[in-house]
N, C-alpha and C. Protein backbone atom coordinates (compact mmCIF):
# COMPACT_ATOMS: atom_id res chain seq x y z
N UNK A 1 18.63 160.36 189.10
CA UNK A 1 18.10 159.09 189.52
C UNK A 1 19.28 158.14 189.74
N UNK A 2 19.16 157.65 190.77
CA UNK A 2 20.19 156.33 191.08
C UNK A 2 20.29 154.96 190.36
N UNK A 3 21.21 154.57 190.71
CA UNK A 3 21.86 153.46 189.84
C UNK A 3 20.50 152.30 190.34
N UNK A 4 20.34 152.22 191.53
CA UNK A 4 19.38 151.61 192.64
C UNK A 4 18.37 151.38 192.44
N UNK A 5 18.22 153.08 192.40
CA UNK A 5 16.61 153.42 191.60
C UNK A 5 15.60 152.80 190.97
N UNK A 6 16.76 152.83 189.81
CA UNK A 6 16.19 152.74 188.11
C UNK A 6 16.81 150.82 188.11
N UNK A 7 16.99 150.12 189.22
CA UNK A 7 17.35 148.82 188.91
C UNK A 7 15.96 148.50 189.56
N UNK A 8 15.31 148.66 190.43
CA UNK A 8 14.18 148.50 191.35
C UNK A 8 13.03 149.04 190.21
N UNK A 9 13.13 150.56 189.61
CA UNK A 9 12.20 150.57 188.39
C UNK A 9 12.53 149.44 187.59
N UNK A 10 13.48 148.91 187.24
CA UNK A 10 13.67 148.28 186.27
C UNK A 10 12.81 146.74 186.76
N UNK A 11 13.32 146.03 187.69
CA UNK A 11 12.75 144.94 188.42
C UNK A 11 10.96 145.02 188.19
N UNK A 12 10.69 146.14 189.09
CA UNK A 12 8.87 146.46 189.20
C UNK A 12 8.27 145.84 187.72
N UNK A 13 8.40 146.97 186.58
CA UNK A 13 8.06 146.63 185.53
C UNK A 13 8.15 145.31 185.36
N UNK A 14 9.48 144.98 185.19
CA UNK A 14 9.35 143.53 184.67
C UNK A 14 8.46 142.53 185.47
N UNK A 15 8.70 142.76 186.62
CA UNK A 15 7.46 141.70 187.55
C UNK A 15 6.02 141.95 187.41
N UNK A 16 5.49 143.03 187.17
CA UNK A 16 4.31 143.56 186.49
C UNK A 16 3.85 143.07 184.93
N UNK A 17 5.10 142.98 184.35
CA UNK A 17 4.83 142.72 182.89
C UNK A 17 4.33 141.22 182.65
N UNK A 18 5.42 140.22 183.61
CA UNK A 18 5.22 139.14 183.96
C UNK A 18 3.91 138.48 184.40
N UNK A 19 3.78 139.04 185.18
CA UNK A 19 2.00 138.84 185.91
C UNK A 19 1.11 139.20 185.41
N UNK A 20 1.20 140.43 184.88
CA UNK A 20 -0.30 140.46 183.50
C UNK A 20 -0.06 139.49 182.39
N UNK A 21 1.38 139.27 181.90
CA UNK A 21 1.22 138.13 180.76
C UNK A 21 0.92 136.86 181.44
N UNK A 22 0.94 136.03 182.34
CA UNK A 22 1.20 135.35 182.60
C UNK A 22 -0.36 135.26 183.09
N UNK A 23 -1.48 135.82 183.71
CA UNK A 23 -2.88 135.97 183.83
C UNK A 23 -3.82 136.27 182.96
N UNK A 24 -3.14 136.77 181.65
CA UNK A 24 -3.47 136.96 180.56
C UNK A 24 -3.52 135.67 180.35
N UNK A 25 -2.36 134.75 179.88
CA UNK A 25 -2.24 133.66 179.22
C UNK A 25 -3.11 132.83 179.85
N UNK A 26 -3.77 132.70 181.60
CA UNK A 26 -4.38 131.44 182.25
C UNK A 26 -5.49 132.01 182.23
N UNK A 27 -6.39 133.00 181.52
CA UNK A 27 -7.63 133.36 181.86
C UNK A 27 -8.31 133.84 180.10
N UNK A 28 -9.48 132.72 179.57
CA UNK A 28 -9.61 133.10 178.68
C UNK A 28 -10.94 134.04 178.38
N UNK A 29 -10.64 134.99 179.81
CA UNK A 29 -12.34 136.28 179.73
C UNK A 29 -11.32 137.18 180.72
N UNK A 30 -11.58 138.39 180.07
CA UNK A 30 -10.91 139.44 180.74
C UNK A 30 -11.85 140.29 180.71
N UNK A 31 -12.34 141.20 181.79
CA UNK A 31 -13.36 142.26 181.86
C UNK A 31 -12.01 143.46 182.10
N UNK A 32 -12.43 145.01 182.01
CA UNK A 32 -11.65 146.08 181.68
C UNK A 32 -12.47 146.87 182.30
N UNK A 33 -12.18 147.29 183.66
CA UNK A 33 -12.74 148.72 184.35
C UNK A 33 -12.11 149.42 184.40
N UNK A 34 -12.69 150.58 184.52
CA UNK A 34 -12.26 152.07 184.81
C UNK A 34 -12.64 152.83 186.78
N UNK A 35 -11.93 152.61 187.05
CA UNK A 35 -11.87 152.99 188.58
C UNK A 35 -11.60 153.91 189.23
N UNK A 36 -11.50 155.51 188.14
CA UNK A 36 -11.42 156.52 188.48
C UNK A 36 -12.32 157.14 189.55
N UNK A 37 -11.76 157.77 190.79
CA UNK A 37 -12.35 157.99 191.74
C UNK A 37 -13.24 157.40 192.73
N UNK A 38 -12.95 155.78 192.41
CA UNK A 38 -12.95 154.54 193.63
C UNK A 38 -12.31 154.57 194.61
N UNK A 39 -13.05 154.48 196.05
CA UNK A 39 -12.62 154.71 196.70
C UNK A 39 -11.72 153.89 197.65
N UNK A 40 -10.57 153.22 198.67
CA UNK A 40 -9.95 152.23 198.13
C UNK A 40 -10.37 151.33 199.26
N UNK A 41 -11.30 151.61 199.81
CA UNK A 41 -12.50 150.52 200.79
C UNK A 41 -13.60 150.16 199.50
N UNK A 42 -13.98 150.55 198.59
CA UNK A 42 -14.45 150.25 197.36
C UNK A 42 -13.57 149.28 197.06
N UNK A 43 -12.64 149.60 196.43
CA UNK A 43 -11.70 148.62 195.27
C UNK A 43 -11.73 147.13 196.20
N UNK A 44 -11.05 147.41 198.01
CA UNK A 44 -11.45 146.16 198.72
C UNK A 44 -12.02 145.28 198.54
N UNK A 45 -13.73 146.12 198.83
CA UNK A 45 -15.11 145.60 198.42
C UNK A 45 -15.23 144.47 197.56
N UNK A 46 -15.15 145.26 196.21
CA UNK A 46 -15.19 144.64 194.66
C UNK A 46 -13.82 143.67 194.66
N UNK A 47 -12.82 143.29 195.27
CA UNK A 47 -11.67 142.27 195.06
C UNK A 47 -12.11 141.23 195.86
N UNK A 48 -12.80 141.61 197.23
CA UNK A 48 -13.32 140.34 197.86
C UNK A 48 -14.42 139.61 196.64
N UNK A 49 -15.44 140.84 196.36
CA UNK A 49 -15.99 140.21 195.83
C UNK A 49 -16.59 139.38 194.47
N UNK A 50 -15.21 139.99 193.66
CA UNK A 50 -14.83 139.09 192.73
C UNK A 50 -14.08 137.74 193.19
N UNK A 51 -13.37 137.84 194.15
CA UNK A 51 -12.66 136.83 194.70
C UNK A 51 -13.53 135.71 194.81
N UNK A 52 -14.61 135.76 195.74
CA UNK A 52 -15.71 135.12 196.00
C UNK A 52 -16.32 134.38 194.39
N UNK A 53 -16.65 135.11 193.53
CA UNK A 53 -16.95 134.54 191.87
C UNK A 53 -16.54 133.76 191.20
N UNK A 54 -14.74 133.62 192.03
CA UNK A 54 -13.88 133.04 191.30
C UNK A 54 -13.30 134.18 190.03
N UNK A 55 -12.96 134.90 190.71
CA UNK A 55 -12.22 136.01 189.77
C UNK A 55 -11.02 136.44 190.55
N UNK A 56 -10.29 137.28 189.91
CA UNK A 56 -8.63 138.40 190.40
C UNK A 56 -8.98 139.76 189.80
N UNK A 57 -8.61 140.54 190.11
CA UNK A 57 -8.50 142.06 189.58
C UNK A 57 -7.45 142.35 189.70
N UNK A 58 -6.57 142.83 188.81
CA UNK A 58 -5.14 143.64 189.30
C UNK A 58 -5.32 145.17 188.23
N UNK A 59 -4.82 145.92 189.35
CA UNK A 59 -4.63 147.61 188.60
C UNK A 59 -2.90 147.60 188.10
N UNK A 60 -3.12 148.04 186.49
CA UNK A 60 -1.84 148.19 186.18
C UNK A 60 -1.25 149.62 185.15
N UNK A 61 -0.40 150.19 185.04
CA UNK A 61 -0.42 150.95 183.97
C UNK A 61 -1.12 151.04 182.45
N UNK A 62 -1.30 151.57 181.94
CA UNK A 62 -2.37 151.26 180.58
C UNK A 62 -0.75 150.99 179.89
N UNK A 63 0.09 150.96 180.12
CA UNK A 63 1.31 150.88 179.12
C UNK A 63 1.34 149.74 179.21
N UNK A 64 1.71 149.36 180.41
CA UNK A 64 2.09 147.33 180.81
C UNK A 64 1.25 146.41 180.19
N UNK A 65 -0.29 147.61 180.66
CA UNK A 65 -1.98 146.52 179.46
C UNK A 65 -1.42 145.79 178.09
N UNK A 66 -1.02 147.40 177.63
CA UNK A 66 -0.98 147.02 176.36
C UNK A 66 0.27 146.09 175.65
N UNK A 67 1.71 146.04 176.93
CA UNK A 67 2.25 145.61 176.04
C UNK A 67 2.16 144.02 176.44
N UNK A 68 1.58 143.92 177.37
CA UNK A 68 1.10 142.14 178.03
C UNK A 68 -0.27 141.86 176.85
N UNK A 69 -1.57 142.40 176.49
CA UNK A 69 -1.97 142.36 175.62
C UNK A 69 -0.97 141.72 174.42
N UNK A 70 -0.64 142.61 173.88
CA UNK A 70 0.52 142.20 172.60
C UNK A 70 1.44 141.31 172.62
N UNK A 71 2.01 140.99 174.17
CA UNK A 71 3.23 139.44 174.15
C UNK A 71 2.05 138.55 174.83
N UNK A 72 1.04 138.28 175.24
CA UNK A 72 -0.21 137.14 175.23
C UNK A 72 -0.81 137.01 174.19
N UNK A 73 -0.30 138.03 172.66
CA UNK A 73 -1.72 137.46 171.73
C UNK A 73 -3.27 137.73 171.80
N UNK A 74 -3.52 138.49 172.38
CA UNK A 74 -4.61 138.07 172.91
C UNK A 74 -5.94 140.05 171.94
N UNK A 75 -6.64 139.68 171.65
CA UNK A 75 -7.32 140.54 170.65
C UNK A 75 -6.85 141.95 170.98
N UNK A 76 -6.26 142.62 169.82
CA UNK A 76 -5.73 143.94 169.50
C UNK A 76 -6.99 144.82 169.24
N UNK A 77 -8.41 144.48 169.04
CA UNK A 77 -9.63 144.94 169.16
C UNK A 77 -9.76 145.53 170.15
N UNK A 78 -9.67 145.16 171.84
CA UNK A 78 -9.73 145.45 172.91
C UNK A 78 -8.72 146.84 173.43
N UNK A 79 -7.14 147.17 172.86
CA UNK A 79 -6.85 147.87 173.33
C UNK A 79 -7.19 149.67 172.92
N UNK A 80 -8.14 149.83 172.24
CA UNK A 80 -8.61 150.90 172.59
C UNK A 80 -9.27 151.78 173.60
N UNK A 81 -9.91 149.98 174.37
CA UNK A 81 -10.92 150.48 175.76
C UNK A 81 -9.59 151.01 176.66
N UNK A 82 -8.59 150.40 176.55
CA UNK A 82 -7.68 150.94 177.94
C UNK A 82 -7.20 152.46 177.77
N UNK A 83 -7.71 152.95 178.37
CA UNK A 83 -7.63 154.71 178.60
C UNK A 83 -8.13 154.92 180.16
N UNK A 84 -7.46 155.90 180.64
CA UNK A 84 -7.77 156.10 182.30
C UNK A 84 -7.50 155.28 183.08
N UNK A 85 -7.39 155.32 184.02
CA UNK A 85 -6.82 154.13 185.17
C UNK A 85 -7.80 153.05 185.03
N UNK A 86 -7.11 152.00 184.93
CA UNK A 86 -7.71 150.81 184.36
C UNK A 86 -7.66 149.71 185.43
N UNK A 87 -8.50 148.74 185.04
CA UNK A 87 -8.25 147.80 186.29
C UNK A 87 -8.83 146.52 185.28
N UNK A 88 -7.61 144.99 185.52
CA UNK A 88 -8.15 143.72 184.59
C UNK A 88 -9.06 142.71 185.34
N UNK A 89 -9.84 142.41 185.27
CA UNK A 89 -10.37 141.10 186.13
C UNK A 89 -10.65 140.44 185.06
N UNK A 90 -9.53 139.00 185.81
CA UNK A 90 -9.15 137.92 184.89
C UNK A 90 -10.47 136.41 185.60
N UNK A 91 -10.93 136.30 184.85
CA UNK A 91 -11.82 135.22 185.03
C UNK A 91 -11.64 133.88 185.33
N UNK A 92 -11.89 133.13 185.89
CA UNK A 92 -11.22 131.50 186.05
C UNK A 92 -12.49 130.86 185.33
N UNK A 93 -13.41 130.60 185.41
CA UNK A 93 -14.64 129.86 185.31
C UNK A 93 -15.17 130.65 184.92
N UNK A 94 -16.50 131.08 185.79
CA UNK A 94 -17.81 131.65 185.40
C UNK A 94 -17.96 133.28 184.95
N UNK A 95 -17.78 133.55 183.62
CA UNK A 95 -17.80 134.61 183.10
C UNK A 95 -19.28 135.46 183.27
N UNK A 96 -20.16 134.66 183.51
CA UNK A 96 -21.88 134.94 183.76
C UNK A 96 -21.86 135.34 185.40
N UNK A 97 -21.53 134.62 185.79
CA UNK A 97 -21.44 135.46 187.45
C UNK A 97 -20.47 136.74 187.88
N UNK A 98 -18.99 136.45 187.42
CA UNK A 98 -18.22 137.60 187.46
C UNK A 98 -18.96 138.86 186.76
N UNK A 99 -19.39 138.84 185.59
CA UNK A 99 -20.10 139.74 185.21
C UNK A 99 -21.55 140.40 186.08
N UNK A 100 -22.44 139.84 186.78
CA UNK A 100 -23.10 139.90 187.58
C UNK A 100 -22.74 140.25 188.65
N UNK A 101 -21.64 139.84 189.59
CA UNK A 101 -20.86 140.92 190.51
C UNK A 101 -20.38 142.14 189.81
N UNK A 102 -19.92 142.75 188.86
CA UNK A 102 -19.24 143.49 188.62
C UNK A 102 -20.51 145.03 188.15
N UNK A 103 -21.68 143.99 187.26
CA UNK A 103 -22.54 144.83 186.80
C UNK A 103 -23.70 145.48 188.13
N UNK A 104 -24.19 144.39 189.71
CA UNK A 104 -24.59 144.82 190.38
C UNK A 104 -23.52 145.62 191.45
N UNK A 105 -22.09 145.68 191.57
CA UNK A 105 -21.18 146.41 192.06
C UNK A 105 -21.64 147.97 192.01
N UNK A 106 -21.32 148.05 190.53
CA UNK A 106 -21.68 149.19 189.59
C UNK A 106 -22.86 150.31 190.10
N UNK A 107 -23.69 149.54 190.30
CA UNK A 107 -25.24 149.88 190.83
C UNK A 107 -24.96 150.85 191.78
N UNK A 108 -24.25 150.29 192.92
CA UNK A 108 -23.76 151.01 193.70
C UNK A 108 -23.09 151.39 194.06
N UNK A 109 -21.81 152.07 193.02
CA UNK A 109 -20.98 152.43 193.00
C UNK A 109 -20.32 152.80 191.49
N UNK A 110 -21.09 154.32 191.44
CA UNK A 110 -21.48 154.64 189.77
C UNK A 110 -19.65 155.34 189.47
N UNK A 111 -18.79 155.18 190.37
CA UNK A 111 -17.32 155.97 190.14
C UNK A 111 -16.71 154.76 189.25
N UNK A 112 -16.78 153.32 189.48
CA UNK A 112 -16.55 152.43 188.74
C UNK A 112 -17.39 152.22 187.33
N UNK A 113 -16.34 151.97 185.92
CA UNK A 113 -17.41 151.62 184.86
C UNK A 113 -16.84 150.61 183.96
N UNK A 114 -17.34 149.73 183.56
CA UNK A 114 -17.16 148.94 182.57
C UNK A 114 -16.53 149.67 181.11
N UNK A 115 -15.21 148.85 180.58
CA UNK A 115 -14.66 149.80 179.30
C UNK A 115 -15.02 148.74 178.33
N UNK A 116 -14.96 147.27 178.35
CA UNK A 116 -15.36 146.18 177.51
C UNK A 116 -14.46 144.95 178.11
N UNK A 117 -13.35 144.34 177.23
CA UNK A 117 -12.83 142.84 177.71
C UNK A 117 -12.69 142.31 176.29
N UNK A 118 -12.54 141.21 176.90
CA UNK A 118 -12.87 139.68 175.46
C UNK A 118 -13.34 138.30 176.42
N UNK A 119 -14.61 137.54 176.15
CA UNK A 119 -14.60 136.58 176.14
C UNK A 119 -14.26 135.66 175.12
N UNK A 120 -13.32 134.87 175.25
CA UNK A 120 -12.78 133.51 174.99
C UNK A 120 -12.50 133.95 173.49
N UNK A 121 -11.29 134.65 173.37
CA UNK A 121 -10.41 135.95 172.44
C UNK A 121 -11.60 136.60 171.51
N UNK A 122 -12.80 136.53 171.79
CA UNK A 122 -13.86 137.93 171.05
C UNK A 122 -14.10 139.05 171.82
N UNK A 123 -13.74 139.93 171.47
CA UNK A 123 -13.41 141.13 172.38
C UNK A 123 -15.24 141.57 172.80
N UNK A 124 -15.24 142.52 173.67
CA UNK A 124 -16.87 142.41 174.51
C UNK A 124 -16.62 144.20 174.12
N UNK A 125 -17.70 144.58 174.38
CA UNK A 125 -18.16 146.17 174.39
C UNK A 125 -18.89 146.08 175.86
N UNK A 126 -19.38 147.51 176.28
CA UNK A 126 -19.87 147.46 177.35
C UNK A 126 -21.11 147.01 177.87
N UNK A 127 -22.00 147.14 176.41
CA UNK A 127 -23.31 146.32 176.06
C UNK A 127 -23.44 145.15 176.70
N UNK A 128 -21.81 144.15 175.74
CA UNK A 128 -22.00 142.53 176.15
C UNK A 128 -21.97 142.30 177.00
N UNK A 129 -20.74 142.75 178.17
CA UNK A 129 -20.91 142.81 179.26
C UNK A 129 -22.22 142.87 180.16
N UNK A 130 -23.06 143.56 179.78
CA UNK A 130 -24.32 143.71 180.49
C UNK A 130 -25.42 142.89 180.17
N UNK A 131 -24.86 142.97 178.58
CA UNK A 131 -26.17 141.34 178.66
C UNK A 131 -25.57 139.58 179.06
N UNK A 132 -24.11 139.76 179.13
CA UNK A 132 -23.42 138.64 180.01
C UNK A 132 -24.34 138.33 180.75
N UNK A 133 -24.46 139.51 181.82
CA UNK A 133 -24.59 139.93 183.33
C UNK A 133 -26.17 139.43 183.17
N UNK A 134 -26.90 139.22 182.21
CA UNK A 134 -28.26 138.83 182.29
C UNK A 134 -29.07 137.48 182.32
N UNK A 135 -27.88 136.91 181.75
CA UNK A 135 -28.05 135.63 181.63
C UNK A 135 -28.29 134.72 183.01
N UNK A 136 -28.43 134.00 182.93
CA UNK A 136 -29.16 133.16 183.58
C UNK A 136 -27.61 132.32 184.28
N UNK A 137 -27.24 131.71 185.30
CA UNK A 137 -26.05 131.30 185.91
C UNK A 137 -25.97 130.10 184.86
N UNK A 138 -24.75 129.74 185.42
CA UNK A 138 -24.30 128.43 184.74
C UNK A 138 -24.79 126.96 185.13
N UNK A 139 -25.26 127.06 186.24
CA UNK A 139 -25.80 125.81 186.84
C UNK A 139 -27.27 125.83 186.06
N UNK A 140 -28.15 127.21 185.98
CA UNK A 140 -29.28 126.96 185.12
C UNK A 140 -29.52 126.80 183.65
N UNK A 141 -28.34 127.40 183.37
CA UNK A 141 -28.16 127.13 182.06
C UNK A 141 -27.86 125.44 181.87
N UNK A 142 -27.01 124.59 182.49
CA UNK A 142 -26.80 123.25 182.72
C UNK A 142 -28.15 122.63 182.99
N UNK A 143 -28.95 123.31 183.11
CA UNK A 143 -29.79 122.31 184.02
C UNK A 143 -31.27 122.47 182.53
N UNK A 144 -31.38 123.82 181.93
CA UNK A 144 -32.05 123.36 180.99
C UNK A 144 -31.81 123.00 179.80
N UNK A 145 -30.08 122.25 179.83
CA UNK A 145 -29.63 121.73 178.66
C UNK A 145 -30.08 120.51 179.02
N UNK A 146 -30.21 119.94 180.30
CA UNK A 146 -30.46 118.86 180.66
C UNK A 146 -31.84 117.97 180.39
N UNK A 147 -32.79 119.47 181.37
CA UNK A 147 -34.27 119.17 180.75
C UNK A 147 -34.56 119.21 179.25
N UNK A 148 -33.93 119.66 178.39
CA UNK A 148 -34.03 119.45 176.86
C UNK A 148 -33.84 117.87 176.43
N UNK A 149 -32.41 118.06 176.58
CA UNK A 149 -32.34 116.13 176.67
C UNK A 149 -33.35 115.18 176.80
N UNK A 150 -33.51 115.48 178.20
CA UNK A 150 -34.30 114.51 178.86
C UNK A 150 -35.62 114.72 178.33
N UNK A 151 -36.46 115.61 177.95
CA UNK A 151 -37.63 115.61 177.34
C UNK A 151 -38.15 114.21 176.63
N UNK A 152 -37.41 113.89 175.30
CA UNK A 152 -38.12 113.04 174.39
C UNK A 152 -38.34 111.33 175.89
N UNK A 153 -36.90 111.25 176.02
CA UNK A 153 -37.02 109.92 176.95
C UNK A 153 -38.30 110.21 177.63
N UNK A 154 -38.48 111.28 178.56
CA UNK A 154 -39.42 111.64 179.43
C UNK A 154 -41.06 111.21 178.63
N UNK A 155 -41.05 112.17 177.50
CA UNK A 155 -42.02 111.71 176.64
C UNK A 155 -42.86 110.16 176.31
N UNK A 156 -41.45 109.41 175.46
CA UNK A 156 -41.50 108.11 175.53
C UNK A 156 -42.09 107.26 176.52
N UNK A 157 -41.45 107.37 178.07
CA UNK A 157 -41.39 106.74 179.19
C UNK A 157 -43.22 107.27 179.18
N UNK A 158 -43.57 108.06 179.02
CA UNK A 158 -45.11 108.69 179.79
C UNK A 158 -46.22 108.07 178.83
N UNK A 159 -45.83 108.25 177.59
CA UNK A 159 -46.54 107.14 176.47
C UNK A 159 -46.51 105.71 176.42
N UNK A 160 -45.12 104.91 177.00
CA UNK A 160 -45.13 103.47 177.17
C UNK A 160 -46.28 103.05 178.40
N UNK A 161 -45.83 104.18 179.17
CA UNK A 161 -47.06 103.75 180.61
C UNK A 161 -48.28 103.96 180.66
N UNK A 162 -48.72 105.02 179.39
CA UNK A 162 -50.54 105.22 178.78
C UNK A 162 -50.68 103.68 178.20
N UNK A 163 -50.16 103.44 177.58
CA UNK A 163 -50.46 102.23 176.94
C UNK A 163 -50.32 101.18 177.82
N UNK A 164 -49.86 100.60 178.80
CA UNK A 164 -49.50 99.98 179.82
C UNK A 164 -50.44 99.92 181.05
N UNK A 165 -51.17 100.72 181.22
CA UNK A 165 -52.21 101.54 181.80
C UNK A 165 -53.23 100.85 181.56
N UNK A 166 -53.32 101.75 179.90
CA UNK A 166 -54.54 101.32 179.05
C UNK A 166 -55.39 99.47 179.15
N UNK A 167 -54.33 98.85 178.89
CA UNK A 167 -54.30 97.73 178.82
C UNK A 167 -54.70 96.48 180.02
N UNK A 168 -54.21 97.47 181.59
CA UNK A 168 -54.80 96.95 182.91
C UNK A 168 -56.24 97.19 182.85
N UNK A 169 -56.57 98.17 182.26
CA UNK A 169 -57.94 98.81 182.68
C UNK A 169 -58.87 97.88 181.58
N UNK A 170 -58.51 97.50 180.44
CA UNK A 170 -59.27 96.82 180.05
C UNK A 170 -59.13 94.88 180.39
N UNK A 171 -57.78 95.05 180.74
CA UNK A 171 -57.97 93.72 181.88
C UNK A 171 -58.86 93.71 182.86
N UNK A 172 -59.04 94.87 183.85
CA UNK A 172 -60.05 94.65 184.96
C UNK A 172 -61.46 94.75 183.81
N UNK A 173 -61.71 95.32 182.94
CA UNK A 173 -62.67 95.70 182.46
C UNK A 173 -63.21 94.15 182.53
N UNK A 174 -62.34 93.36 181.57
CA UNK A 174 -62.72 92.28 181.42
C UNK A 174 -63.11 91.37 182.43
N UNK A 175 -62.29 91.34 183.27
CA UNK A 175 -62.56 90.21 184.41
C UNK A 175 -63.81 90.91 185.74
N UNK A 176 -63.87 91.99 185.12
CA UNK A 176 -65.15 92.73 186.21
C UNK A 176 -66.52 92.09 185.34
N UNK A 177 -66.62 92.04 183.73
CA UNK A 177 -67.51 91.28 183.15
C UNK A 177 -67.80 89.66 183.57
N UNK A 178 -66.44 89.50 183.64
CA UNK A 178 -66.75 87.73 184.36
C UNK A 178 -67.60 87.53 185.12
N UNK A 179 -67.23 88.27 186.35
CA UNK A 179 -67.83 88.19 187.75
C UNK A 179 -69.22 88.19 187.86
């Protein structure tokens, strides 16, 4: 091997090592596939369309995983899933939708499989992942934290105006007796 070579191996790694720690460190949900025998108009597919979710995927050695795992800190629980060609999708936002692309991907395209992850440093199994994937989006979830809230006011407001109501009707009551 050349002097050349092994300076260019040497470079790769390190720029690899760099970029998983460094996506490690800005993403606090990492999902962990296995992409053995994906096909690479597949892998396309699934990068647009994590892209679209607001997600990244990068394929890296299970060695680099683990040792970017270990200089990010980031749960030593998780590195058992990395075995077989592995692939990280690093999350920005919505961990409930990325999971939902990834779990209806799947559907159709049974060569790809879920190994586990960590949301927000609790490491996931392949289970969580799938009941992630069940949940309800983030905008609906927002929206019946909202209607919770708003209930009692809502309540209140509908009872001030029975009584408010109440009170016209026995005004006309009254002045219909006048007449």
């Amino acid at each position: 091997m050349s002097l050349i070579t092994s300076k260019v191996g040497e470079l790769y790694r390190d720029l690899v090592s760099k970029e998983l720690k460094k996506k490690l460190n800005n993403s606090s949900d990492v999902f962990l596939l296995n992409y053995h025998n994906l096909k690479s108009a597949d892998m396309t597919l699934l990068r647009k369309n994590l892209k679209s979710a607001g997600a990244s995927i990068l394929v890296a050695k299970n060695s680099f995983i683990r040792k970017a795992f270990e200089a990010a800190n980031k749960p030593a629980l998780v590195l058992p899933q990395v075995d077989g060609p592995m692939a990280m999708v690093f999350v920005k936002d919505d961990p409930i939708g990325v999971s939902k692309v990834i779990v209806g991907f799947i559907k159709d395209h049974e060569m790809l499989s879920i190994k586990g992850g960590f949301l927000a440093e609790r490491p996931l199994s392949v289970d969580d992942v799938k009941r992630i994937a069940k949940l309800s989006s983030r905008e609906a979830l927002y929206a019946q934290v909202a209607a919770t809230l708003n209930a009692p006011i809502t309540k209140l407001a509908a009872t001030l105006n029975q009584i408010t109501t109440k009170l016209v009707y026995a005004l006309n009551a009254v002045m219909d007796k006048k007449k």
